[in-house]
N, C-alpha and C. Protein backbone atom coordinates (compact mmCIF):
# COMPACT_ATOMS: atom_id res chain seq x y z
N UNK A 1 59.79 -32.16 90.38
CA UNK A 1 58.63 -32.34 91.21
C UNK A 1 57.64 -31.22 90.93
N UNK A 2 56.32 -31.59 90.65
CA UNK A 2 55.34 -30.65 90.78
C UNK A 2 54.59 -29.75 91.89
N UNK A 3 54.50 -28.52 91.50
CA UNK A 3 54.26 -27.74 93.09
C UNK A 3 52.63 -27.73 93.08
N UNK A 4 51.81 -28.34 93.69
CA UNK A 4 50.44 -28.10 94.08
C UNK A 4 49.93 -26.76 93.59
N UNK A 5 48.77 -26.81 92.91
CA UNK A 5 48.25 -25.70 92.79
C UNK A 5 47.94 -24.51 94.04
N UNK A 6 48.32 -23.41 93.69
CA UNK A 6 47.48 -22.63 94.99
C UNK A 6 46.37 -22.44 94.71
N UNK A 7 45.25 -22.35 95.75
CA UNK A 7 43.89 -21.70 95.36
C UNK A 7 43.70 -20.65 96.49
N UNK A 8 43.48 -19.22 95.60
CA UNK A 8 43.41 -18.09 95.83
C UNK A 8 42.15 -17.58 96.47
N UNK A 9 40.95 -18.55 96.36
CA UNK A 9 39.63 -18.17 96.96
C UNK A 9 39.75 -17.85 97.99
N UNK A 10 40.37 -18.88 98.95
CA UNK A 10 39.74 -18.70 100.80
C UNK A 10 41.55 -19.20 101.22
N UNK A 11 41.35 -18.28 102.28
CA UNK A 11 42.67 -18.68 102.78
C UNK A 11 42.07 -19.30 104.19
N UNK A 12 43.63 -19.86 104.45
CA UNK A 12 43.08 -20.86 105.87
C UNK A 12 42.16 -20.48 107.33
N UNK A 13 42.55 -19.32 107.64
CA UNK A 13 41.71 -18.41 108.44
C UNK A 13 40.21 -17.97 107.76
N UNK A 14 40.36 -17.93 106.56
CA UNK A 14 38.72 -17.59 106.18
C UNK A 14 37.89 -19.14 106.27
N UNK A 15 38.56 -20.30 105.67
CA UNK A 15 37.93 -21.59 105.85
C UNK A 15 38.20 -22.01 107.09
N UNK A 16 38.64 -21.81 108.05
CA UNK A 16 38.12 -21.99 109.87
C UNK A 16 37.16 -21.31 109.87
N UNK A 17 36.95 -20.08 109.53
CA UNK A 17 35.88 -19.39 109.42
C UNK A 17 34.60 -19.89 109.17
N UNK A 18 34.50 -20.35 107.95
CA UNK A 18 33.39 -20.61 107.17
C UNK A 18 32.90 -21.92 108.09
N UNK A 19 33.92 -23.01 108.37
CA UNK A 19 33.19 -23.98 108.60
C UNK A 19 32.60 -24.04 110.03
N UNK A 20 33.32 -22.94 110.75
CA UNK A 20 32.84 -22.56 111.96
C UNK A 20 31.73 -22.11 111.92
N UNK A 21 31.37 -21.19 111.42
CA UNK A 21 29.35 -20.79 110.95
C UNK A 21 28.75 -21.85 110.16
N UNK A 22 29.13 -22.75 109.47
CA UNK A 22 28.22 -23.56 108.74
C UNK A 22 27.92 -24.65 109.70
N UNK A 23 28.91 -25.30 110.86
CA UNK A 23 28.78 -26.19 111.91
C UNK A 23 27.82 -25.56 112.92
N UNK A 24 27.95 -24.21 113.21
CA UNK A 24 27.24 -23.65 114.24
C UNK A 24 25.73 -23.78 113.39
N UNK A 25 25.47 -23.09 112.36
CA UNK A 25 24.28 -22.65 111.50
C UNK A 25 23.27 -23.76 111.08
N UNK A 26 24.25 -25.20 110.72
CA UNK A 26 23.60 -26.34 110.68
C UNK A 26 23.03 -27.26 111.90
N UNK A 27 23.84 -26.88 113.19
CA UNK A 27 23.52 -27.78 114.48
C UNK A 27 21.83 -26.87 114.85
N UNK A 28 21.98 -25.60 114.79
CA UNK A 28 21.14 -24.37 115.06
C UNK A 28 19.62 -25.18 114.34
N UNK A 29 19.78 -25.19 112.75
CA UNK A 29 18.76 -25.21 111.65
C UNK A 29 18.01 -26.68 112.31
N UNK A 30 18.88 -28.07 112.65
CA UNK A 30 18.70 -29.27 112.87
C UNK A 30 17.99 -29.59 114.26
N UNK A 31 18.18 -28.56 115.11
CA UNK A 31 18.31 -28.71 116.39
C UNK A 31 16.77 -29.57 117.04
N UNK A 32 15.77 -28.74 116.44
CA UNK A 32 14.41 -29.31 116.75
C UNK A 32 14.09 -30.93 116.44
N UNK A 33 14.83 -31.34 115.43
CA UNK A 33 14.52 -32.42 114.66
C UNK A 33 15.61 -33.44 115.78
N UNK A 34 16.39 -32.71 116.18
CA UNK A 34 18.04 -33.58 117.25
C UNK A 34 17.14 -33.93 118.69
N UNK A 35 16.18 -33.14 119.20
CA UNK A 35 15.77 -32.94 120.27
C UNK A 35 14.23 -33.83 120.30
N UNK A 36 13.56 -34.08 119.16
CA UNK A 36 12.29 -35.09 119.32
C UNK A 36 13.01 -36.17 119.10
N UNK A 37 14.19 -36.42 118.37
CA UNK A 37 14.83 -37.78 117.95
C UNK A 37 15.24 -38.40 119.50
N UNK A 38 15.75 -37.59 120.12
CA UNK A 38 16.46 -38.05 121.85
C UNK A 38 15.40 -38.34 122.78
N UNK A 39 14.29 -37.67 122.16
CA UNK A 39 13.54 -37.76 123.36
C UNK A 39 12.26 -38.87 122.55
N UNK A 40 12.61 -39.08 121.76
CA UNK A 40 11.73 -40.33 121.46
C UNK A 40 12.41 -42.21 121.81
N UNK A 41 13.93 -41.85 121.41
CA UNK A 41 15.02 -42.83 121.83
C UNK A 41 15.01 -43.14 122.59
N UNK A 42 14.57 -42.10 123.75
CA UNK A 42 14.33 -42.44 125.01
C UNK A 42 13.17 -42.90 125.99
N UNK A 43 12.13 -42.39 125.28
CA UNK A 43 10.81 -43.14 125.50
C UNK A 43 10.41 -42.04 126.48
N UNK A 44 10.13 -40.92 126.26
CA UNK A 44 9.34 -39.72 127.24
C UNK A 44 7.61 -40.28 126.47
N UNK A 45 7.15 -39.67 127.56
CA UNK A 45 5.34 -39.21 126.99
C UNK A 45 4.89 -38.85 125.95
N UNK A 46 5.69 -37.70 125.52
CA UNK A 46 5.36 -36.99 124.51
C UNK A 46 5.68 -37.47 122.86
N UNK A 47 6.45 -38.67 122.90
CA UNK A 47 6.92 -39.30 122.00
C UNK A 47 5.71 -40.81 121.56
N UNK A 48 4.93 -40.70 122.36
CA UNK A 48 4.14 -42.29 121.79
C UNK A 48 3.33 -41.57 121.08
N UNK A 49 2.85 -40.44 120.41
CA UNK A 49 2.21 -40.29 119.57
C UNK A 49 2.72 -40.39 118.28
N UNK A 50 3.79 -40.53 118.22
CA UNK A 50 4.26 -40.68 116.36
C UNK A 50 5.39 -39.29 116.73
N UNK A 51 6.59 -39.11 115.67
CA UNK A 51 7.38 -38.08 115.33
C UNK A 51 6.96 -37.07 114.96
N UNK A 52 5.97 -36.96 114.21
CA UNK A 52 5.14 -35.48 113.93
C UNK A 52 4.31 -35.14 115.13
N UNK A 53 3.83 -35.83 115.76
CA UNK A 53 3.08 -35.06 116.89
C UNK A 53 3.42 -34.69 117.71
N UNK A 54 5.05 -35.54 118.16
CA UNK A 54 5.49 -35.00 119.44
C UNK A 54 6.22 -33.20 119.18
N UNK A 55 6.52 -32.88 118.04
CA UNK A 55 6.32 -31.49 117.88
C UNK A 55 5.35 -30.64 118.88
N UNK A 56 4.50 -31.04 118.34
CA UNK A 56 2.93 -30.35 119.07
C UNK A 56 3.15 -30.35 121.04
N UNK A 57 3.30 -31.91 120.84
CA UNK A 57 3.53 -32.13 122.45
C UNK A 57 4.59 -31.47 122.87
N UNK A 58 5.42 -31.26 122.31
CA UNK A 58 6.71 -30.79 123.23
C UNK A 58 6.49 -29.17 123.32
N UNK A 59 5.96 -28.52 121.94
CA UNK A 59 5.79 -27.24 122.20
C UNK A 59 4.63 -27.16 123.27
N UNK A 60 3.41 -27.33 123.66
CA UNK A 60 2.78 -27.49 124.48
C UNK A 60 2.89 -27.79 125.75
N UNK A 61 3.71 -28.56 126.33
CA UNK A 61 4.07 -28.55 127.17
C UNK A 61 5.61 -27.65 127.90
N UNK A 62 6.73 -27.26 127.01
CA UNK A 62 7.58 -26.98 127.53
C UNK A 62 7.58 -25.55 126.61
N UNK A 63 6.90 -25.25 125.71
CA UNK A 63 7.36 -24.31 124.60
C UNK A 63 8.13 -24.12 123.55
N UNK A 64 8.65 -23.18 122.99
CA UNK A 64 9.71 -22.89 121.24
C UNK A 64 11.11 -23.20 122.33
N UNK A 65 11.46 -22.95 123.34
CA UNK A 65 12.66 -22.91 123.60
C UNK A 65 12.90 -24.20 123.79
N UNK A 66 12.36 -25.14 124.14
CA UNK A 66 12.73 -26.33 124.23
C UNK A 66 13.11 -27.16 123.11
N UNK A 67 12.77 -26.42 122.10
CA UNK A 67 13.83 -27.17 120.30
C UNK A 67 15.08 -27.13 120.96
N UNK A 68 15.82 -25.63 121.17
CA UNK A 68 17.09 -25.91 121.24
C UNK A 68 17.73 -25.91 122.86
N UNK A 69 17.27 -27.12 123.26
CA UNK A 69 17.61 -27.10 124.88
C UNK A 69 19.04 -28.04 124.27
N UNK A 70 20.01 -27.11 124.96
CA UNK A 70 21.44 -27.53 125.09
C UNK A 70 22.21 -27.00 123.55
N UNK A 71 21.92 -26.59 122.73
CA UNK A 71 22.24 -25.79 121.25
C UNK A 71 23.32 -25.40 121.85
N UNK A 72 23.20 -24.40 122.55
CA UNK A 72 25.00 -23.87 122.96
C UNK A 72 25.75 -24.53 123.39
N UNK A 73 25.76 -25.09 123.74
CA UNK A 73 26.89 -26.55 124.14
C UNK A 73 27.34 -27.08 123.16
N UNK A 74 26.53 -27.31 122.13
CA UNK A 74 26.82 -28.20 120.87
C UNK A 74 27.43 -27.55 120.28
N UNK A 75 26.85 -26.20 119.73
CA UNK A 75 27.35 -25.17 118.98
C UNK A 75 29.07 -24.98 119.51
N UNK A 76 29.20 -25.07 120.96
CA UNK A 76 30.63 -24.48 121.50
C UNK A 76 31.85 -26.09 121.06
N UNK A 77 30.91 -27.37 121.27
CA UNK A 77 31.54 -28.37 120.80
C UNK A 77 31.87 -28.41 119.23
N UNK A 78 30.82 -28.26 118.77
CA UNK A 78 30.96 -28.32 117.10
C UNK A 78 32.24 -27.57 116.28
N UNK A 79 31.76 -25.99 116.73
CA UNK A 79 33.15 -24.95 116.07
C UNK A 79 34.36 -25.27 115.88
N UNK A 80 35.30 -25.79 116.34
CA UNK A 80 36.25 -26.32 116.57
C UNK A 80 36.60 -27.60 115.13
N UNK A 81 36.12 -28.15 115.71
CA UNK A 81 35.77 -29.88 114.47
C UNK A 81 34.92 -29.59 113.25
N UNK A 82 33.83 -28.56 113.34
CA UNK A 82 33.70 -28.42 111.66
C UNK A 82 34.81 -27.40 111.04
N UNK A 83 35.63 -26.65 111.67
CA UNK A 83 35.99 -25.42 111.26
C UNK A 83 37.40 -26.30 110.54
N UNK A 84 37.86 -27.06 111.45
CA UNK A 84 39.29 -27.84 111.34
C UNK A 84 38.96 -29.05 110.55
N UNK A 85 37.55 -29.19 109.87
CA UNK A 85 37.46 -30.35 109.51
C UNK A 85 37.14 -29.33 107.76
N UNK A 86 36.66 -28.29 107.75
CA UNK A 86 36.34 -27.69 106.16
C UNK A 86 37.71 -27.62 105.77
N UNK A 87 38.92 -26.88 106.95
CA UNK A 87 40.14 -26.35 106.29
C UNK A 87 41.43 -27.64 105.90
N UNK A 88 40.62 -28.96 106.71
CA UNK A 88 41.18 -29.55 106.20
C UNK A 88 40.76 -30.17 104.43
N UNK A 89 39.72 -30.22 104.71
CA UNK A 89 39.58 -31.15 103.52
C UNK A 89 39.85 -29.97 102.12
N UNK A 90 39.65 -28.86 102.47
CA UNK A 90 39.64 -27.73 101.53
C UNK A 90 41.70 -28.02 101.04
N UNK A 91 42.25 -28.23 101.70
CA UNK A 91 43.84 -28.21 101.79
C UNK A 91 44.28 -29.53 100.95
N UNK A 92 43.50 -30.71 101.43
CA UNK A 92 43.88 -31.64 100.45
C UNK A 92 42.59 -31.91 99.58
N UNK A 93 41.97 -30.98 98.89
CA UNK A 93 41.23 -31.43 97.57
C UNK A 93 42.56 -30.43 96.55
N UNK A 94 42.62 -29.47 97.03
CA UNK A 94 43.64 -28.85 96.06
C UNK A 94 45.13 -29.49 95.79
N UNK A 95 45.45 -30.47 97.20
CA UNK A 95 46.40 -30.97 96.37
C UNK A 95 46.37 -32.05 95.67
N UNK A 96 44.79 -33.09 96.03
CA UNK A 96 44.85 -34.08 95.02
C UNK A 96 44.41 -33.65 94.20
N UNK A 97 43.76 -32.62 93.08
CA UNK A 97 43.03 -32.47 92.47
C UNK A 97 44.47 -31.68 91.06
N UNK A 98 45.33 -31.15 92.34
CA UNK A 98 46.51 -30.82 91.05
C UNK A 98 47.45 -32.13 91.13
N UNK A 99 47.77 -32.90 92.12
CA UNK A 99 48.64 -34.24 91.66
C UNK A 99 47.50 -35.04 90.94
N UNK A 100 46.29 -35.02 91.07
CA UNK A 100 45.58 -36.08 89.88
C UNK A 100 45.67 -35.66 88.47
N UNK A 101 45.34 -34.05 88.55
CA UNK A 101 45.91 -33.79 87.00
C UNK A 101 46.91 -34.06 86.49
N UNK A 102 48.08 -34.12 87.08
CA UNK A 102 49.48 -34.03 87.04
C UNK A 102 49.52 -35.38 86.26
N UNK A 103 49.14 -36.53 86.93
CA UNK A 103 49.04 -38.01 87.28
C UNK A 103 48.25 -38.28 85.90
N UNK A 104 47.37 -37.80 85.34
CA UNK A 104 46.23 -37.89 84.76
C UNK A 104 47.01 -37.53 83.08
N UNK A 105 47.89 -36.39 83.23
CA UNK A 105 47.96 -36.07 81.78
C UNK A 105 49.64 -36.97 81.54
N UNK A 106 50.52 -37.12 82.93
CA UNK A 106 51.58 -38.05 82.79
C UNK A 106 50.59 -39.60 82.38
N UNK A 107 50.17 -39.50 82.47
CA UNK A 107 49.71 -41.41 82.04
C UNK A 107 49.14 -41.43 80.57
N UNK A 108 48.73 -40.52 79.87
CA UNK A 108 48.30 -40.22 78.61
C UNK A 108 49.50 -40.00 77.78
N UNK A 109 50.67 -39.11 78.21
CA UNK A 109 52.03 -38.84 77.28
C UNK A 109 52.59 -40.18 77.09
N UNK A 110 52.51 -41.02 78.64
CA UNK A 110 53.27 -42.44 78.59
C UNK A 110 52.32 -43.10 77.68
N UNK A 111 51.22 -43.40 77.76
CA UNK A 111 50.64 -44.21 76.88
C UNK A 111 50.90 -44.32 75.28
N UNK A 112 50.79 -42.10 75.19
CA UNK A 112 51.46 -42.20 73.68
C UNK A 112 52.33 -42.32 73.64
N UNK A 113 53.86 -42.72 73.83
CA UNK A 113 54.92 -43.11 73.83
C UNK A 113 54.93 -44.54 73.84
N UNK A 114 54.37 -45.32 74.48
CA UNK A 114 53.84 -46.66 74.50
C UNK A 114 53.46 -47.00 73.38
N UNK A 115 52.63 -46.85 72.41
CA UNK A 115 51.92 -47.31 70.92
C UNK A 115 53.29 -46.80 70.32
């Protein structure tokens, strides 16, 4: 039986890590664009002018803080599920990626043995 490659880059605590700031960092970056989308879905005032304007409207009326009204909530939901969702997929690309090689150069020996 073949033993999975190890990969030495990131260990499992550093990829909870990572995907924990990239989930937080991306909800953060998105947040303004999350917040005219809801409030256009929903049919406020400030939304019958078109998606680019309600920018204008919303800062005008409520201000910059109102991009990320509720961000920490999300951010506290998110961490969790992106962090457990990078270390997973990080865990099985390394092992399909050494059973596909594995798989990949066994089907070429059989083949030449085959002719």
């Amino acid at each position: 039986m073949v033993k999975p490659a190890e990969d030495e880059r990131l260990t499992l605590l550093q990829s909870l890590f990572c995907g924990g700031i990239a989930g937080v960092l991306s909800r953060t970056l998105t947040s303004p664009l999350e917040v005219v989308k809801v409030l256009a879905q929903v049919g406020t005032p400030e939304s019958r002018f078109g998606f680019i304007r309600s920018f204008g409207k919303i800062y005008q009326s409520e201000g910059l803080k109102a991009f990320w009204k509720g961000n920490g909530i999300s951010c506290l939901r998110l961490v969790p599920y992106s962090a457990i969702q990078l270390a997973a997929f990080h865990k099985l690309l390394v092992r399909f990626i050494s059973v596909g090689l594995f798989n990949n150069i066994k089907c070429k020996l059989l083949h030449e043995i085959d002719l």
